[in-house]
Protein backbone atom coordinates (compact mmCIF):
# COMPACT_ATOMS: atom_id res chain seq x y z
CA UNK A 1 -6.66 -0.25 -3.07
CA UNK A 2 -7.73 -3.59 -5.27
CA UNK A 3 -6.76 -3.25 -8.62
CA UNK A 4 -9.90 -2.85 -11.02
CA UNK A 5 -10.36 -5.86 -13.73
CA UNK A 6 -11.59 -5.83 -17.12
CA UNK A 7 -11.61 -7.53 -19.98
CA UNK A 8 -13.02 -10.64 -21.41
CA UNK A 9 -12.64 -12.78 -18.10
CA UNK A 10 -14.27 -10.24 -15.59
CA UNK A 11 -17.07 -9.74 -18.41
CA UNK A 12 -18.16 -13.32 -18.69
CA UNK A 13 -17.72 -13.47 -14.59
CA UNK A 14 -20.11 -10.51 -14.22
CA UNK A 15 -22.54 -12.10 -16.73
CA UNK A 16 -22.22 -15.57 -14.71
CA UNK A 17 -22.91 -14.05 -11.40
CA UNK A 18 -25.67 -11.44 -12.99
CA UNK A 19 -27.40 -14.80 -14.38
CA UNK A 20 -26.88 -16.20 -11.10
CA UNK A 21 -28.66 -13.45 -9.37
CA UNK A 22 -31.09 -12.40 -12.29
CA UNK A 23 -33.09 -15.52 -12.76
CA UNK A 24 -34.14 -16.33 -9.01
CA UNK A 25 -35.57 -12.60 -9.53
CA UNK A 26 -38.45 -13.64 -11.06
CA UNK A 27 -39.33 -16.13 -7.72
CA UNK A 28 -41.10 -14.23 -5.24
CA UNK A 29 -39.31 -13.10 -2.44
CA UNK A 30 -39.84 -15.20 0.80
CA UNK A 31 -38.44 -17.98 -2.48
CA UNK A 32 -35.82 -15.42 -4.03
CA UNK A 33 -33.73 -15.12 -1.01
CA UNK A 34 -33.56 -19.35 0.31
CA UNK A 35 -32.93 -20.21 -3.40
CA UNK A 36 -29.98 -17.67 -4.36
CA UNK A 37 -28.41 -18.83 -0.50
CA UNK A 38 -29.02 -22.28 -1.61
CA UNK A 39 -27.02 -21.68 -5.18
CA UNK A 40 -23.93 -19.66 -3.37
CA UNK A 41 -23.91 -22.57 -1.05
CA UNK A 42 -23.99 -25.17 -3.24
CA UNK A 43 -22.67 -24.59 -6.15
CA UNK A 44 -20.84 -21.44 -6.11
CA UNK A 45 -18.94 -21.54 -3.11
CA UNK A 46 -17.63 -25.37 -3.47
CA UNK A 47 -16.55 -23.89 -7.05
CA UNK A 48 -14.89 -20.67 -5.92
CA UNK A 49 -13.11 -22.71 -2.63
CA UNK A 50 -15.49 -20.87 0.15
CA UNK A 51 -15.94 -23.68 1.80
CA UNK A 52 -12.07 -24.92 2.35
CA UNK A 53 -11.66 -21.10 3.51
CA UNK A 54 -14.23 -21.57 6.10
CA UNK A 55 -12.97 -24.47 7.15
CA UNK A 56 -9.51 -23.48 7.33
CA UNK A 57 -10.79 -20.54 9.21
CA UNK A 58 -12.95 -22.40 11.55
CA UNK A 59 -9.75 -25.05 12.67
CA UNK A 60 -7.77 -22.16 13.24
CA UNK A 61 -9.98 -20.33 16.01
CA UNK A 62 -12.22 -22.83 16.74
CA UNK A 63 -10.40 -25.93 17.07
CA UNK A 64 -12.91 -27.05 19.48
CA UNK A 65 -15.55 -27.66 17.07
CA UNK A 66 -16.96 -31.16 15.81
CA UNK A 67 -16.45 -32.15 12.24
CA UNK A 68 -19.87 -32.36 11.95
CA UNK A 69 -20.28 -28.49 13.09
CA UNK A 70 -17.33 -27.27 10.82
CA UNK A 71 -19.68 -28.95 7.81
CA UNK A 72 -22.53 -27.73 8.64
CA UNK A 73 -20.91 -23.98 9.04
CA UNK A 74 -18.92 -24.46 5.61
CA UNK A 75 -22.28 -24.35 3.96
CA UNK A 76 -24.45 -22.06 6.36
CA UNK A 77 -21.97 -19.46 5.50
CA UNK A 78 -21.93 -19.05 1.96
CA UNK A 79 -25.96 -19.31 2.43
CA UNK A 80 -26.22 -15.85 4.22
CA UNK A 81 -23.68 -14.53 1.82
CA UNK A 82 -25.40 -15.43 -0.56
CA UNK A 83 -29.08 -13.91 0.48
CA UNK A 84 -27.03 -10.58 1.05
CA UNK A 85 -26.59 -10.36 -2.04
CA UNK A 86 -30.04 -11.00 -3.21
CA UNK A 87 -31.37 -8.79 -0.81
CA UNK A 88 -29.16 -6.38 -2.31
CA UNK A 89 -30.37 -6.79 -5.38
CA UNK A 90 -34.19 -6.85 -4.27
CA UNK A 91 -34.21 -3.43 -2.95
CA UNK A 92 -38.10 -2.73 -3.54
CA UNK A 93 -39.21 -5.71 -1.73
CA UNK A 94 -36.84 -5.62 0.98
CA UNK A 95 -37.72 -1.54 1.77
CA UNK A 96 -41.27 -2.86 1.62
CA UNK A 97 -40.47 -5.74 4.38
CA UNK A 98 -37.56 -3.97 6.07
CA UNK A 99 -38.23 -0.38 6.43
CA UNK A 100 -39.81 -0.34 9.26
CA UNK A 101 -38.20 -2.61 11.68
CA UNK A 102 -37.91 -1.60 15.21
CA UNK A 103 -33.93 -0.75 16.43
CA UNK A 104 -33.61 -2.86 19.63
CA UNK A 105 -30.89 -3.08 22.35
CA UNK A 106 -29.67 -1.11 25.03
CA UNK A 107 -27.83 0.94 23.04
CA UNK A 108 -31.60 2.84 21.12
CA UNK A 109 -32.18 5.71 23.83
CA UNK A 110 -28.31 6.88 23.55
CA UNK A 111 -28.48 6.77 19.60
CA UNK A 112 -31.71 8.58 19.68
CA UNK A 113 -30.53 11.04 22.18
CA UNK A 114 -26.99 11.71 20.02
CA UNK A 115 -29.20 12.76 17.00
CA UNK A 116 -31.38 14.95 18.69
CA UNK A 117 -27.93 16.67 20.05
CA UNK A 118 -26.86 16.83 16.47
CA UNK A 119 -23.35 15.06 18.03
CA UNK A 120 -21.97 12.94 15.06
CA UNK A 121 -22.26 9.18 15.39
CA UNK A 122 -20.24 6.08 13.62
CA UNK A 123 -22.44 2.88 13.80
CA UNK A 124 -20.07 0.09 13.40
CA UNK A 125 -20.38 -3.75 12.53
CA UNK A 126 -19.19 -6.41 10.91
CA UNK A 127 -19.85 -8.52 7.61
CA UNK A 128 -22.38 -10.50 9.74
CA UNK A 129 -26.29 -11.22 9.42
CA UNK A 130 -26.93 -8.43 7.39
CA UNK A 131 -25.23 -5.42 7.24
CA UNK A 132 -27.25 -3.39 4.67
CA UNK A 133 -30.66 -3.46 6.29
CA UNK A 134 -29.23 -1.17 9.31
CA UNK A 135 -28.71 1.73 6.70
CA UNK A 136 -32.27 0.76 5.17
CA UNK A 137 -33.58 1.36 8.97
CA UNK A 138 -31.59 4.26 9.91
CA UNK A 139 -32.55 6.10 6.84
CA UNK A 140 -36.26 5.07 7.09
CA UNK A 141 -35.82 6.86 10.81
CA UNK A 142 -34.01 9.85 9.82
CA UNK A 143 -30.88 9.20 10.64
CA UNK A 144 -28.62 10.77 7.60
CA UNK A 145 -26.13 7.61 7.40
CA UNK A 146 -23.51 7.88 5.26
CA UNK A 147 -21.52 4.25 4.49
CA UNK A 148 -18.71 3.64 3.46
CA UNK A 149 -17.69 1.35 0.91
CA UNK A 150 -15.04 -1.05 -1.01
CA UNK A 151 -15.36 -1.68 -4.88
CA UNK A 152 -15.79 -4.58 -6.23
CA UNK A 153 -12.48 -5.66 -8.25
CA UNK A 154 -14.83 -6.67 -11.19
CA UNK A 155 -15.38 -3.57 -12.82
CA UNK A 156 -18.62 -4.50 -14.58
CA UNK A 157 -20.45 -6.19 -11.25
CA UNK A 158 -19.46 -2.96 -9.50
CA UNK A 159 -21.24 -0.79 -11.30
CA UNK A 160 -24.57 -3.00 -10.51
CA UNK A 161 -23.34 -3.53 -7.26
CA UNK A 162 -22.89 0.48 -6.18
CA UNK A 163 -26.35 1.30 -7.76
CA UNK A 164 -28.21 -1.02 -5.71
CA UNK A 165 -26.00 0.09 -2.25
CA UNK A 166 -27.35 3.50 -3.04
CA UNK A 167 -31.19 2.46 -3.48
CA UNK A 168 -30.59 1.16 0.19
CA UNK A 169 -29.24 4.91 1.62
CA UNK A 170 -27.07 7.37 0.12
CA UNK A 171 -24.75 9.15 0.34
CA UNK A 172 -21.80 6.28 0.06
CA UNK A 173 -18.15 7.03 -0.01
CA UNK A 174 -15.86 5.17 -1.92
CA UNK A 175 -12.67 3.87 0.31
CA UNK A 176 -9.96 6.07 -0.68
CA UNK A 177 -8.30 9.68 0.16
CA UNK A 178 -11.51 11.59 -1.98
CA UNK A 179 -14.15 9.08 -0.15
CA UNK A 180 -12.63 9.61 3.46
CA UNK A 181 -12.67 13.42 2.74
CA UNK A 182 -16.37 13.48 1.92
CA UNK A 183 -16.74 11.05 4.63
CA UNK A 184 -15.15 13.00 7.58
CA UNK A 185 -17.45 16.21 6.15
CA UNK A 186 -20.81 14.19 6.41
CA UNK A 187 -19.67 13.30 9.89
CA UNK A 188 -18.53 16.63 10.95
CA UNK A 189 -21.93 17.93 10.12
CA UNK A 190 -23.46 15.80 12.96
CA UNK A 191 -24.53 13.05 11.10
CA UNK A 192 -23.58 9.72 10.73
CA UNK A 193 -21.66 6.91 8.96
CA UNK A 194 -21.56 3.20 8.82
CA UNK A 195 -18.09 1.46 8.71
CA UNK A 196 -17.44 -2.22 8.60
CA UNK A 197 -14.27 -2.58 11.35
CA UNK A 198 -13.76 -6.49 10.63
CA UNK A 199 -11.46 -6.50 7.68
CA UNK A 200 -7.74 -7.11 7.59
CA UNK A 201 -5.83 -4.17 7.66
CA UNK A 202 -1.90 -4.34 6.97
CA UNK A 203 -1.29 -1.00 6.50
CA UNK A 204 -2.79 0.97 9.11
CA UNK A 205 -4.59 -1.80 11.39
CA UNK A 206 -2.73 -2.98 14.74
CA UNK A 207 -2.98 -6.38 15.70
CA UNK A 208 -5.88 -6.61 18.49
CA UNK A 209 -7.50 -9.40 19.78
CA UNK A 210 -10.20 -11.59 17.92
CA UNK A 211 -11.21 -15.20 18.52
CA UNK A 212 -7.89 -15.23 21.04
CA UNK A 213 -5.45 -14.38 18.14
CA UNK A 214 -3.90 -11.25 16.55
CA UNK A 215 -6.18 -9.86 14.15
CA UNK A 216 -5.11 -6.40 12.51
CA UNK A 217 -7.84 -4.10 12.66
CA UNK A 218 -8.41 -0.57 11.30
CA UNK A 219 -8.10 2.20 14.10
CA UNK A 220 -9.98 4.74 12.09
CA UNK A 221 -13.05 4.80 13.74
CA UNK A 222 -11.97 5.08 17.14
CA UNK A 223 -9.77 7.86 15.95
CA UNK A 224 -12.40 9.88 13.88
CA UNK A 225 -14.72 9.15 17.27
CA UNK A 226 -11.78 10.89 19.42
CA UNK A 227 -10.95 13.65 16.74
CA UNK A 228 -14.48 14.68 16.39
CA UNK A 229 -16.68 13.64 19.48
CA UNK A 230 -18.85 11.23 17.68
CA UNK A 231 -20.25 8.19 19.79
CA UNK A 232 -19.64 4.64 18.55
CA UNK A 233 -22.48 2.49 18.67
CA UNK A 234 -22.05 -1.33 17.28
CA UNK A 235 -24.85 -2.16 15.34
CA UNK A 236 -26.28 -5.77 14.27
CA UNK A 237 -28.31 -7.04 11.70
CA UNK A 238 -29.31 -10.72 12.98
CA UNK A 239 -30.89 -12.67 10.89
CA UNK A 240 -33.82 -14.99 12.35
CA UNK A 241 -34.49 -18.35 12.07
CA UNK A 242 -37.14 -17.55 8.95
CA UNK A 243 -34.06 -16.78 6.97
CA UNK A 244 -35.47 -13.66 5.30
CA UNK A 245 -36.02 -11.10 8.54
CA UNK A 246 -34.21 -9.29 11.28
CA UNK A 247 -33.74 -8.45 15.01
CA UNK A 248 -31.63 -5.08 14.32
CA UNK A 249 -29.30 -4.53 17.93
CA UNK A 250 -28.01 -1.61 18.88
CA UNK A 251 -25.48 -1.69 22.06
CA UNK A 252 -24.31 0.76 24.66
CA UNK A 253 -21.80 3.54 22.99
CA UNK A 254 -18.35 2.82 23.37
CA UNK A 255 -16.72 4.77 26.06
CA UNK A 256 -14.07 7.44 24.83
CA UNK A 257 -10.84 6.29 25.87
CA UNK A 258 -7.95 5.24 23.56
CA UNK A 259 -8.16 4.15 19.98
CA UNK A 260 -6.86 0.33 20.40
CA UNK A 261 -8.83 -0.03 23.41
CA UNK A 262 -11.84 1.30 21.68
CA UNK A 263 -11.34 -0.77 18.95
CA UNK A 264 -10.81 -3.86 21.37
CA UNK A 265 -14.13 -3.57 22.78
CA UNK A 266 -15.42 -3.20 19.36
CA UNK A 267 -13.72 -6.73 18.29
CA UNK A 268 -15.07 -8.18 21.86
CA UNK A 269 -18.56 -7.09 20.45
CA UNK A 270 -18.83 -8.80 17.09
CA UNK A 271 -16.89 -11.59 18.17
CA UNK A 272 -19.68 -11.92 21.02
CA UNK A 273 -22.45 -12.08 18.26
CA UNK A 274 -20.61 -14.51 15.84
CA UNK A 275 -20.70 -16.89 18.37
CA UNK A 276 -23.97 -16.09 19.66
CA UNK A 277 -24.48 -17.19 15.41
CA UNK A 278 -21.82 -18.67 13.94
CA UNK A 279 -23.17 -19.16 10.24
CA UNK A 280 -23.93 -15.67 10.18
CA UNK A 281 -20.69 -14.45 9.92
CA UNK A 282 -18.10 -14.14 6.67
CA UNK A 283 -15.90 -16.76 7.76
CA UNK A 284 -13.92 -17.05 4.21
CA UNK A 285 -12.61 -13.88 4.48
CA UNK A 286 -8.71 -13.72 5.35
CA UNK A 287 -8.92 -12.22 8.58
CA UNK A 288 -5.82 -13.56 10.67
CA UNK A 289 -3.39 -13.67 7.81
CA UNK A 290 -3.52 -17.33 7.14
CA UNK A 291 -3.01 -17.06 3.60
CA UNK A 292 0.36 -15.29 2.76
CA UNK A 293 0.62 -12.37 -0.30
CA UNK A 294 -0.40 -13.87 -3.69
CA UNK A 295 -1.73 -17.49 -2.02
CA UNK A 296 -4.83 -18.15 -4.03
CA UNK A 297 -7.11 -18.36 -1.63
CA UNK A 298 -5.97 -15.16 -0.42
CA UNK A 299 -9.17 -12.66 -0.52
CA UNK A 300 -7.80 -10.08 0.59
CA UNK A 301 -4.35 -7.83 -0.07
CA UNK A 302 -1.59 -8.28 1.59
């Protein structure tokens, strides 16, 4: 688990990134959204070393790629992380614009059929398009998601942070042994719960395929599918060309066999959809190891 911080430094970052996100909140929305994407883009993520990340990501995998392209990703990236946050902290406006989105996909008549079973389901995705609006639109629809989440390591943006995740959908669980226990219960009841899968994970993740090279990825959900006959459905939040809506996919259940190949086809899945929309995806984050323990641009543990 990241170790919490305090103290003078994580105070004044909080306040930075509070200011950040606090003045475009008095822009309407449709401006809110382009203008805090523009800021993480342009002046936070140069700043912070985003961009070298997504580079460094992008000429890994994607060697093929034109310098041209790799630019123009280095700052499209940082732009939808950046309006995920500001949706996050809009959560009036966007229930009022989001709500009531239509699910999509060929994956809608087996979700709707699993909750009318009562069989537990695990709608999985990735830290692509948006994430959060799927819980906004499963909860609208009755679905009692659950979702799973990791703390922030600044202690004072966290608390912000969880208290807008929870005027999205509740209940969340915290990552950790109490969080998974409350977790498994909600699922066991026949509902569901939300899990991010694209994460490196060192200490219980096996290295599966993504982008053509060893990624470790969490088993977990695979395993909780198997252990409790829930159906895995991998969900998307794509965001359109407006830059402030969404075409919400679900796919086809995975089929019950074993946990890596489960988890395979769940890779397969997002890694289909980031290149369906490359800037849409988290590209900065560490996800095949190419940052050693300690390295500074090292996001992650481990």
């Amino acid at each position: 688990m990241l170790k919490e911080k305090r103290g003078i430094g994580a105070f004044a970052a909080n306040l930075g990134l509070r200011t950040v996100l606090g003045l475009p909140l008095l822009l309407p929305y449709h401006l809110r959204i382009p203008t805090v994407g523009w800021l993480a883009a342009h002046v936070v993520a140069p700043v912070a070393g985003y961009r070298r990340r997504v580079r460094q990501n992008l000429t890994l995998v994607c060697p093929e790629l034109s310098p041209q392209e790799v630019r123009r990703l280095s700052i499209q990236v940082p732009d939808n992380a950046g309006r995920v946050l500001a949706e996050l902290y809009s959560p009036k406006d966007r229930i009022a614009r989001h709500a009531t989105l239509p699910l999509t996909g060929p994956g809608v008549a087996a979700l709707e059929q699993a909750r009318a079973a009562g069989r537990p389901i695990i709608a999985v995705s990735g830290h692509f398009g948006s994430y959060d609006v799927l819980r906004l639109v499963f909860d609208h629809q009755g679905y009692n998601v659950g979702g799973l989440y990791r703390p922030m390591r600044n202690a004072y943006f966290n608390r912000g942070y969880v208290e807008n995740l929870k005027r999205i959908a509740s209940p969340l669980f915290q990552q950790g042994r109490r969080g998974l226990a409350e977790m498994i219960r909600h699922l066991r009841q026949g509902n569901m719960i939300a899990l991010l899968t694209d994460q490196r994970d060192l200490s219980g993740g096996v290295p599966l395929r993504f982008f053509g090279r060893p990624a470790y990825t969490p088993l977990s959900a695979a395993e909780l599918a198997l252990k409790y006959d829930a159906l895995i459905f991998c969900c998307y939040g794509i965001r359109q060309d407006n830059g402030l809506d969404f075409d919400l996919v679900i796919e086809e259940p995975i089929a019950h066999s074993d946990a890596e190949t489960m988890m395979q086809a769940v890779n397969d899945s997002l890694e289909a959809q980031v290149r369906a929309h490359m800037g849409q995806w988290l590209w900065a984050h560490n996800r095949w190891n190419l940052y050693g323990r300690g390295h500074k641009d090292n996001p992650t543990p481990g």
